[in-house]
Protein backbone atom coordinates (compact mmCIF):
# COMPACT_ATOMS: atom_id res chain seq x y z
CA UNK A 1 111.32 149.30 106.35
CA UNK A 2 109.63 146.97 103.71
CA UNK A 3 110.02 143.39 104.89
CA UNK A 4 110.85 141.07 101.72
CA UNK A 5 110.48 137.27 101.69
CA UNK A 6 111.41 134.53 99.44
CA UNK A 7 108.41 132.92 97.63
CA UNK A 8 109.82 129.43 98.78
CA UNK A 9 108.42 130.35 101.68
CA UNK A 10 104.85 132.02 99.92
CA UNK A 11 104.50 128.83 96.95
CA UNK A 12 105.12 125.20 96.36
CA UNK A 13 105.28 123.53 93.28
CA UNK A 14 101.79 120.93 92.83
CA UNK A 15 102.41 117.69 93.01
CA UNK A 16 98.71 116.65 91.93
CA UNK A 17 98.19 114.65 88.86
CA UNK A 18 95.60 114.33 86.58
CA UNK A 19 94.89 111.72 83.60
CA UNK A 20 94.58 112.75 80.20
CA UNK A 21 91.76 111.44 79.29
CA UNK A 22 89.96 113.84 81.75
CA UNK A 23 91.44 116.62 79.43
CA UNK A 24 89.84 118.25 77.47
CA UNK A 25 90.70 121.21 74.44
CA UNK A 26 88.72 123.50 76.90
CA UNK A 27 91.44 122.98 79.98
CA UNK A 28 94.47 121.97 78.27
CA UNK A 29 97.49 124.54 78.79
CA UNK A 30 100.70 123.94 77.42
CA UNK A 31 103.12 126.04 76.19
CA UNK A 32 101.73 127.06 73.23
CA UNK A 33 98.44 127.86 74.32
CA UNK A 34 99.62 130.34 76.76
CA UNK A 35 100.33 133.82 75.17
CA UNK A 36 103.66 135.74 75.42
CA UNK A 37 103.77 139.13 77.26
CA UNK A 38 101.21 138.66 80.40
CA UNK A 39 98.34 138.11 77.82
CA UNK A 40 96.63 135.12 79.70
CA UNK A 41 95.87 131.87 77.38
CA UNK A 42 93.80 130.73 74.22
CA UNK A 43 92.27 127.52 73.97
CA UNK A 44 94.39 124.78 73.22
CA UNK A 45 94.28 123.05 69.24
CA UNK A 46 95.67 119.76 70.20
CA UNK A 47 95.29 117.40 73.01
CA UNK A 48 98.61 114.96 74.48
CA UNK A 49 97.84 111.43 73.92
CA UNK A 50 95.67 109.49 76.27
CA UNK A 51 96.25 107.17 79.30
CA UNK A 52 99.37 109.17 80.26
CA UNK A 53 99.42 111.24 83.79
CA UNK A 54 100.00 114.59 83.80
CA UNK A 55 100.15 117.95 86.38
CA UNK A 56 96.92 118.94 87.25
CA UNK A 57 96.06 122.54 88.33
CA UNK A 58 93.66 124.14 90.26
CA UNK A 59 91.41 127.23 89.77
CA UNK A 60 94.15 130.18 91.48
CA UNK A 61 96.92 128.22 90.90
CA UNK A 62 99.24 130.12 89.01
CA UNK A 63 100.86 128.75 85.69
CA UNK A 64 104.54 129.49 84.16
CA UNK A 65 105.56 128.10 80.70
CA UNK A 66 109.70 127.22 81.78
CA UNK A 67 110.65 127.24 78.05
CA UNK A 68 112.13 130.67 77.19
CA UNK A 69 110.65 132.67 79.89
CA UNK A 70 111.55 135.99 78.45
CA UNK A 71 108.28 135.31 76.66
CA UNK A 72 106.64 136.06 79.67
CA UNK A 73 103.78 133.48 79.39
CA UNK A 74 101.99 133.62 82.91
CA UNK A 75 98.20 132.78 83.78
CA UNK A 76 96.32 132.91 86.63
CA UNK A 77 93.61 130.06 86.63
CA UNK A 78 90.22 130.48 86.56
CA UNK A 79 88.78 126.74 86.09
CA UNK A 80 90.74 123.22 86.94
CA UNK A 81 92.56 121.00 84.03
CA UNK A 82 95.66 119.33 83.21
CA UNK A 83 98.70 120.88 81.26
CA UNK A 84 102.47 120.19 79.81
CA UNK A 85 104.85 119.22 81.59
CA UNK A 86 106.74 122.05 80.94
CA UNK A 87 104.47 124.52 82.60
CA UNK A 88 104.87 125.05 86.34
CA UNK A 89 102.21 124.81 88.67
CA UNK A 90 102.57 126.72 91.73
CA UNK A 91 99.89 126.98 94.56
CA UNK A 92 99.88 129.84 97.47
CA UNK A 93 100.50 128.75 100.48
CA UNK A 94 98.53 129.63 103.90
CA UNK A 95 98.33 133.20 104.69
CA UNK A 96 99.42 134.66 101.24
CA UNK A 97 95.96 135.68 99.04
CA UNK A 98 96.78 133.83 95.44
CA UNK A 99 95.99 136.59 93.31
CA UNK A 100 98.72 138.81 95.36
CA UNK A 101 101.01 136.01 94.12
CA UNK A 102 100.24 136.05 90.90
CA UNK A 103 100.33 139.82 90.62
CA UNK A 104 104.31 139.91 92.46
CA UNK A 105 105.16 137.43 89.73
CA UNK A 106 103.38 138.91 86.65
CA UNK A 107 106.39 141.87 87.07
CA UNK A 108 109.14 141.98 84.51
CA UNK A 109 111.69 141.82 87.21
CA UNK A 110 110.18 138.23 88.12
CA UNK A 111 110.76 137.07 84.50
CA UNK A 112 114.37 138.62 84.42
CA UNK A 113 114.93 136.95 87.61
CA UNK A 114 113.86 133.73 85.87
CA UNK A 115 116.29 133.98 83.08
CA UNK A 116 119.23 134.65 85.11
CA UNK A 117 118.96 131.44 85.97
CA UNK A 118 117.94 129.47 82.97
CA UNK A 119 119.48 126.59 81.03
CA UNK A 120 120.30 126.34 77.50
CA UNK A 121 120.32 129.28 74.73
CA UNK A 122 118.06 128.13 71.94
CA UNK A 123 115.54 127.22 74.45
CA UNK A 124 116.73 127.98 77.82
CA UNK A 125 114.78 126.91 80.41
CA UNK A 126 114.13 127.85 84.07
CA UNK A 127 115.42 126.48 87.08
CA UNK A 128 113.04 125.48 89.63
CA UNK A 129 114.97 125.61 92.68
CA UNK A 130 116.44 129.26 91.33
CA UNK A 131 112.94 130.21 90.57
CA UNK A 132 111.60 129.90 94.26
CA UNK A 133 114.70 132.39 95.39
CA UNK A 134 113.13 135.89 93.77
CA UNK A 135 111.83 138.30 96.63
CA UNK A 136 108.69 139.52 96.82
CA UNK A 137 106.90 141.82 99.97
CA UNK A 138 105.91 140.14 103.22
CA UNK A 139 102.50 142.40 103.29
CA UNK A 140 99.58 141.55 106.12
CA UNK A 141 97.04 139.31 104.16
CA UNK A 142 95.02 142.20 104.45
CA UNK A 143 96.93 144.51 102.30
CA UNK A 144 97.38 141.60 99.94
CA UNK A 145 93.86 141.57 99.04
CA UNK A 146 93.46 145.50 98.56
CA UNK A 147 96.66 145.96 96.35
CA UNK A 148 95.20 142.17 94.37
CA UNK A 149 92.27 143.94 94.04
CA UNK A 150 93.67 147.21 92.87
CA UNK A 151 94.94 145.41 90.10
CA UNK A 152 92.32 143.19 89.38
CA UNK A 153 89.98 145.82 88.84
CA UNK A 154 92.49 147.17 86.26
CA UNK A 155 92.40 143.80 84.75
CA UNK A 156 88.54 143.38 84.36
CA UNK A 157 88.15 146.04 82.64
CA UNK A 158 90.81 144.81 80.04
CA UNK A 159 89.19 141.47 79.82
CA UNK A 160 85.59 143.06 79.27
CA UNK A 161 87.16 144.95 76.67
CA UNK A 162 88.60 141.53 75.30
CA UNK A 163 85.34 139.91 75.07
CA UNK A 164 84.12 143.07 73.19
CA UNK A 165 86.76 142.45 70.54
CA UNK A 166 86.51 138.94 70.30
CA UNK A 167 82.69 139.16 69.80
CA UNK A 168 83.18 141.90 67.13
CA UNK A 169 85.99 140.19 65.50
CA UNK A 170 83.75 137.00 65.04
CA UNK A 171 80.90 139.04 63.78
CA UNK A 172 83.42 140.22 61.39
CA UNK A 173 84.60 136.80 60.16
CA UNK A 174 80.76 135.60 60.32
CA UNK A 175 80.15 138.26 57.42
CA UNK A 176 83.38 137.32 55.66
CA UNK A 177 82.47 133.94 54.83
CA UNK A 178 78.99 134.82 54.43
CA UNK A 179 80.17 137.12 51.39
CA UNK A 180 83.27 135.57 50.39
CA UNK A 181 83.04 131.52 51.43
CA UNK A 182 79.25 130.98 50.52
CA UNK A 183 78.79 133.59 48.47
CA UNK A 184 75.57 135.23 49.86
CA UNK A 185 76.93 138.60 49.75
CA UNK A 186 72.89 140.84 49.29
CA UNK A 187 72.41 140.96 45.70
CA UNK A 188 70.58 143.96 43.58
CA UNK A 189 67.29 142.86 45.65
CA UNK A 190 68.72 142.91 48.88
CA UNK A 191 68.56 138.87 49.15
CA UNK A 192 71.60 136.32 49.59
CA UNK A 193 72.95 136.38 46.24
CA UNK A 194 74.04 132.67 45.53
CA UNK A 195 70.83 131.04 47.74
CA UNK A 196 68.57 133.83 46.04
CA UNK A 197 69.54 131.98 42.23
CA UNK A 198 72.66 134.21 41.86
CA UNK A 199 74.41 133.24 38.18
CA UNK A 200 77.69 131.00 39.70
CA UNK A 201 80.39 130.39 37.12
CA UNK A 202 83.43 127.69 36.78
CA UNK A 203 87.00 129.12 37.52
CA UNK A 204 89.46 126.80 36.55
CA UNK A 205 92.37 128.36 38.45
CA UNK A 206 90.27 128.02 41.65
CA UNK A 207 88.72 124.93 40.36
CA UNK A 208 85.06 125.89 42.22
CA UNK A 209 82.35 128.12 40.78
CA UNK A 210 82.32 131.81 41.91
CA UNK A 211 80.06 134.55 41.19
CA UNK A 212 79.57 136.19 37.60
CA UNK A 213 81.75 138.85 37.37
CA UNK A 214 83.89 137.71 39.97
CA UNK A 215 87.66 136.54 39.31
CA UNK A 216 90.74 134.70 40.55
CA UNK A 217 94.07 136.18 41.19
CA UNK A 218 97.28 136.18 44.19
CA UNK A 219 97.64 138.12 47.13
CA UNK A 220 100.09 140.39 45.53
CA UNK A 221 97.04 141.52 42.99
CA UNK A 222 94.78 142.86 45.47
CA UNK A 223 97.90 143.94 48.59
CA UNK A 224 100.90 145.96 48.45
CA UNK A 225 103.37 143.58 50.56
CA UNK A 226 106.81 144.25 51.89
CA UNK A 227 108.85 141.25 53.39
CA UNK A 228 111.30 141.58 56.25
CA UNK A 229 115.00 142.21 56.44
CA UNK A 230 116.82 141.84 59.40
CA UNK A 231 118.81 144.74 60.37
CA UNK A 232 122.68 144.41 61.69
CA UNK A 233 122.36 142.96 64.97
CA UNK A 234 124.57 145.37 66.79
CA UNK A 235 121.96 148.30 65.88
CA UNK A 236 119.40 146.65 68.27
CA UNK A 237 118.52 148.13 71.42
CA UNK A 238 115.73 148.30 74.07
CA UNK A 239 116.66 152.18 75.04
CA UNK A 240 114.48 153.67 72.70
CA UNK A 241 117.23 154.97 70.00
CA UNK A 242 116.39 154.50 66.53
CA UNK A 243 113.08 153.17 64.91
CA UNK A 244 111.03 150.70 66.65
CA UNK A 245 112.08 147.40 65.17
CA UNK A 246 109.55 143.95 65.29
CA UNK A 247 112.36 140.84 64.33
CA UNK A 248 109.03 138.42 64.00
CA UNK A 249 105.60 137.61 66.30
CA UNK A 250 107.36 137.28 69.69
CA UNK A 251 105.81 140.76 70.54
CA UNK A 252 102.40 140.48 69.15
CA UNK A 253 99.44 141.04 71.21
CA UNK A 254 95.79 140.66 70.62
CA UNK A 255 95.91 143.40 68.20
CA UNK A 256 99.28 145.41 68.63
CA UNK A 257 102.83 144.83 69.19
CA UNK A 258 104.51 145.43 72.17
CA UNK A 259 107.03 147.83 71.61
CA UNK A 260 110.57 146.62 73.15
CA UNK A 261 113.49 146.52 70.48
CA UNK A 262 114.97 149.60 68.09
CA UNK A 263 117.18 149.54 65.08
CA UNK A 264 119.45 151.94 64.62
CA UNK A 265 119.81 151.43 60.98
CA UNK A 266 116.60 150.29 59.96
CA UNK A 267 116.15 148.30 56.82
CA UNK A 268 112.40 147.24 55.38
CA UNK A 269 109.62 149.50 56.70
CA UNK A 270 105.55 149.01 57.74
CA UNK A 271 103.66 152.21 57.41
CA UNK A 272 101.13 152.58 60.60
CA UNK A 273 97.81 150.58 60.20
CA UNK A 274 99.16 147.89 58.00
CA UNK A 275 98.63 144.50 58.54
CA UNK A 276 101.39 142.83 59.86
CA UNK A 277 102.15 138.57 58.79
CA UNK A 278 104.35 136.16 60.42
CA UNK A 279 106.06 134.43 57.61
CA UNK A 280 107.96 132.09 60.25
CA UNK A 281 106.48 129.69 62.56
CA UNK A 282 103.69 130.31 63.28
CA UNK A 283 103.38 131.30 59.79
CA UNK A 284 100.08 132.95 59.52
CA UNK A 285 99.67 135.30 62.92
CA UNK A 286 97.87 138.48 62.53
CA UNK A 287 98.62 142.20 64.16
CA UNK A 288 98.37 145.50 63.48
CA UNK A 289 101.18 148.23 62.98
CA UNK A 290 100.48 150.94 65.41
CA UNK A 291 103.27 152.88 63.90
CA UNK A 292 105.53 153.25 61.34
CA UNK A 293 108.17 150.96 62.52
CA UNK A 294 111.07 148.36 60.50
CA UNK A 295 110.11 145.09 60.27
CA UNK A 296 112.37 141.88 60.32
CA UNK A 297 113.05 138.74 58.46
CA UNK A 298 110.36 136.84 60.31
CA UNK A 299 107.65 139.25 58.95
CA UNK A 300 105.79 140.76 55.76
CA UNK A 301 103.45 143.64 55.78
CA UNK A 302 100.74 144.74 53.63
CA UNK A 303 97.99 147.46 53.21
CA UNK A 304 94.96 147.51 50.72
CA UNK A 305 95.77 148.43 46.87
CA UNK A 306 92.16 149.25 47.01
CA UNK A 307 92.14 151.15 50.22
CA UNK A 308 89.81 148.29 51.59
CA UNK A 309 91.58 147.26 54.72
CA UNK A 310 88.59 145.27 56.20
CA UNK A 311 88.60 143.43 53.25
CA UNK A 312 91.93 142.58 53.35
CA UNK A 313 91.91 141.56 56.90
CA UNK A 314 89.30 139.44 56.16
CA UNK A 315 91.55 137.31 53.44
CA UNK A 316 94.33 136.66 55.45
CA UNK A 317 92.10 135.61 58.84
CA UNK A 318 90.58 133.26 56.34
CA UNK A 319 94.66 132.20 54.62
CA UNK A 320 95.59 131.85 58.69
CA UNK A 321 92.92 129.36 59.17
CA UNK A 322 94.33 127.25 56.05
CA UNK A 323 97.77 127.49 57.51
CA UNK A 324 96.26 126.64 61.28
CA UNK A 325 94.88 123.19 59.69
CA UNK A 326 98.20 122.49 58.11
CA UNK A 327 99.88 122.83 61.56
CA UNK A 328 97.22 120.73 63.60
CA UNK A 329 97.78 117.93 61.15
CA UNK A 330 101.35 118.09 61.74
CA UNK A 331 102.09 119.83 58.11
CA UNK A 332 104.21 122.71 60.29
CA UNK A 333 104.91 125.60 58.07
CA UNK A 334 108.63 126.26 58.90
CA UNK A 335 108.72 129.81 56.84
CA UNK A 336 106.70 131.33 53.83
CA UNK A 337 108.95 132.35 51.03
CA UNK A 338 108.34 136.24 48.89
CA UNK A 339 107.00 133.87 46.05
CA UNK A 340 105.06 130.84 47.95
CA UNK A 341 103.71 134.71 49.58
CA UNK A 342 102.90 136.62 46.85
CA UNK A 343 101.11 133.92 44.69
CA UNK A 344 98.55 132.73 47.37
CA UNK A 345 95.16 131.67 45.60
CA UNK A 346 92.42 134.74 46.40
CA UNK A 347 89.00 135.10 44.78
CA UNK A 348 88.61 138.66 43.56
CA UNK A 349 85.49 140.18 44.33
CA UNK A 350 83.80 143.17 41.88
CA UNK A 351 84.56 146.48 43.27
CA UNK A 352 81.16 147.29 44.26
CA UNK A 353 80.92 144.17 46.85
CA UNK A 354 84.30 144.96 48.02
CA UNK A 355 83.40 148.62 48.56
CA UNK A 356 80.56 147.55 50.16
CA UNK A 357 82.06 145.49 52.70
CA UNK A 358 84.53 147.62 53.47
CA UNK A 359 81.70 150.09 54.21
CA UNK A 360 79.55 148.15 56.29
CA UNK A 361 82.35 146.56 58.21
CA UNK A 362 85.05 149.64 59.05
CA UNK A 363 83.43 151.21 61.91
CA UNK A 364 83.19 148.24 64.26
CA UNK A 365 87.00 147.44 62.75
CA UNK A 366 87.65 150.92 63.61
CA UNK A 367 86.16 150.45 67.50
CA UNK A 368 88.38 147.55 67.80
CA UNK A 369 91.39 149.44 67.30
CA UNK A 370 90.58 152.13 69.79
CA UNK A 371 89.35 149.74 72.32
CA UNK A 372 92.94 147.55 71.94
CA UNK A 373 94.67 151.52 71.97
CA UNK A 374 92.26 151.95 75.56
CA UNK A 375 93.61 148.10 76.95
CA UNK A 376 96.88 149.47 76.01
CA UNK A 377 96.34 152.46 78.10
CA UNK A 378 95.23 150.04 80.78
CA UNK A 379 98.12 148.05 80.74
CA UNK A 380 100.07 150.78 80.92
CA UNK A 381 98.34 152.17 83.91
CA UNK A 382 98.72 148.71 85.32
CA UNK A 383 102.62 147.82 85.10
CA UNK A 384 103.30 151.20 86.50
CA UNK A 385 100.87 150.46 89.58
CA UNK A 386 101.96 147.71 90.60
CA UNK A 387 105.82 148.14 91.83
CA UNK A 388 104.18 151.49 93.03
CA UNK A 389 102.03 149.52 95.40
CA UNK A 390 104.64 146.58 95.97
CA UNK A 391 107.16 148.56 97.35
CA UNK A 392 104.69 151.33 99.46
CA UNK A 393 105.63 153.87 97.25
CA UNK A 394 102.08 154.82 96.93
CA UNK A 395 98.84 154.15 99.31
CA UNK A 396 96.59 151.16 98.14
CA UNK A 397 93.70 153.65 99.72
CA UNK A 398 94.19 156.68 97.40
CA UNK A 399 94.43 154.81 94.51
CA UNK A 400 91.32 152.43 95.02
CA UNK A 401 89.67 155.81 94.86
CA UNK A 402 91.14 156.87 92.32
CA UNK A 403 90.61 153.63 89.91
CA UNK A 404 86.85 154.05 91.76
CA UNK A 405 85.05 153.84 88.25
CA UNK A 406 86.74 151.22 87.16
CA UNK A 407 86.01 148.94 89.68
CA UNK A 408 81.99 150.26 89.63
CA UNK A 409 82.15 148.91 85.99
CA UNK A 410 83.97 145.79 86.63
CA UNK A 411 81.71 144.96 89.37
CA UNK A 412 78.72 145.46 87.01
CA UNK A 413 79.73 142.39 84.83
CA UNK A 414 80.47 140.08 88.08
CA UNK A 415 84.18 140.70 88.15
């Protein structure tokens, strides 16, 4: 029989303190900075003022943000720093192997567990002494490590795949505002076009020179856009009936939504591979539609009206960074309206630059979508593993073997 213990008796809450003037961007967590849905943390874009204490954590400590835990923010540290007071800190005690921890509490059940005992509705919030009642298996620390490791492996392989994207995604932008920001897009020659001598003209709409030939316009000139509308609320569901439905950003990933709401009577619609916009704090995130799904009244949608997606993509990473600075200097963008939407400021390239973007950028665009579909796959693979191996329902052995390549290439990059 499986033998089940309390993880009062496998964590404690840190105590340990840190100052904040020993924080830095680079090991700051807080709330905000940890992403929803298991997906680890970004860095932080603001720092808490100085000379105040705050909890410190520990590499293999294991954070929780307590506001609104159905968002599922969890992170497993890998370096020391400080964070919000409204992340948990908890530390494995003697005999239980961290990552084990980490893995027991990285299940859905965990964060439903969590909720059941939360306080407030617009932003409930755990309770701490509740929190330390969910059961997890009393494994020998032995088996801890193999079934961590299991998993970990599962999990290198997605974070390799990560840095891939990220690194292609910043290539990406890097070529963006070469072409579009400076304006050194190769001319007839070959050569940077406005640091070859390029002819630069004034716009007065834009107020700025841009290059001959080139013109200003809105969003809505160069993307079709749909905005959001709720559906009736009693025509959601989580059982799969109806169209997948995304209410606003809560479910975006790296890339991709996760799927977890349908709408019986869907309203406003995203075709598969458009670009998906949060038009409600955080106005500006970025995803992908991975299907044809309905979209809600905290989102807008769009696709190319020049079948130039990369292009496209391009503009609005470059609009979120505009909205990003308006937030850090505490100018929070509460909602976008249709209009304020539709009549953003673009510059509007000739055809032939455009085109040629769009050529020279798709395929590594293109990579990034099927490496996101493989982490996907991954993820998958993962979530289903892991009660599997929790509750003995399958050997830790057989599947090691199984996952065998996996771990080979993990190891390769020093995982």
């Amino acid at each position: 029989m499986l033998k089940v213990i309390t993880i009062n008796n496998v964590v404690q809450y840190s105590k340990k303190r840190i100052n904040s003037e020993k924080v830095t961007l680079e090991n700051f967590i807080s709330t905000d900075n940890i992403l929803q849905n298991k997906l680890g943390i970004t860095q932080a874009s603001n720092l808490p003022p100085n000379g105040q204490a705050m909890p410190l954590y520990e590499q293999e400590d294991i954070l929780i943000a307590n506001i609104r835990p159905y968002l599922k923010k969890i992170w497993f540290a890998n370096k020391s720093g400080g964070c919000s007071s409204d992340v948990l800190v908890l530390e494995a005690k003697s005999g239980y192997f961290p990552k084990y921890v980490y893995y027991n509490l990285f299940k859905d059940d965990f964060f439903d567990h969590v909720m059941k005992g939360s306080k407030g509705t617009k932003m409930p919030r755990g309770d701490k002494n509740q929190i330390l009642d969910f059961l997890i298996p009393d494994f020998e620390f032995s088996i801890q490590q193999k079934i961590a490791k299991v998993l970990s492996d599962l999990d290198a392989k997605i974070e390799l795949n990560n840095k891939i994207n990220a690194e292609l995604e910043a290539m990406a932008k890097t070529l963006y505002d070469y072409w579009f920001v400076q304006f050194d897009f190769p001319d007839a020659n070959g050569k940077p076009y406005k640091t070859s001598g390029g002819k630069m003209v004034w716009n007065a709409e834009l107020k700025r020179e841009i290059p001959e030939g080139w013109e200003s316009g809105v969003l809505s000139d160069i993307a079709n856009i749909t905005m959001g509308q709720s559906p009736p609320g009693e025509s959601y569901n989580e059982e799969g009936d109806g169209m997948i439905f995304y209410q606003g950003c809560t479910d975006f990933g790296n890339r991709y939504p996760t799927i977890r709401k349908f709408t019986t009577s869907p309203t406003r619609f995203a075709k598969q591979a458009d670009i998906l916009l949060s038009v409600r704090a955080p106005v500006g995130t970025l995803n992908i539609s991975k299907e044809d799904c309905c979209i809600g009244r905290g989102l807008a949608c769009m696709n190319s009206k020049n079948n130039a997606i990369t292009y496209l993509f391009g503009v609005m990473v470059n609009l979120k960074q505009t909205f990003d600075r308006r937030n850090a200097s505490g100018t929070t963008f509460g909602s976008i309206t249709k209009d304020d939407l539709f009549s953003l400021p673009v510059i509007i390239p000739n055809e032939k630059t455009v085109r040629a973007f769009q050529n020279l950028v798709f395929p590594s665009f293109e990579k990034q979508n099927k490496i996101e579909l493989e982490n996907i796959e991954l993820a998958s693979l993962r979530d289903w593993l892991l009660p599997m191996l929790m509750n003995g329902q399958v050997s830790v052995g057989n599947v090691a073997e199984e996952l065998g390549m996996v771990a080979e290439e993990s190891a390769r990059y020093g995982k």
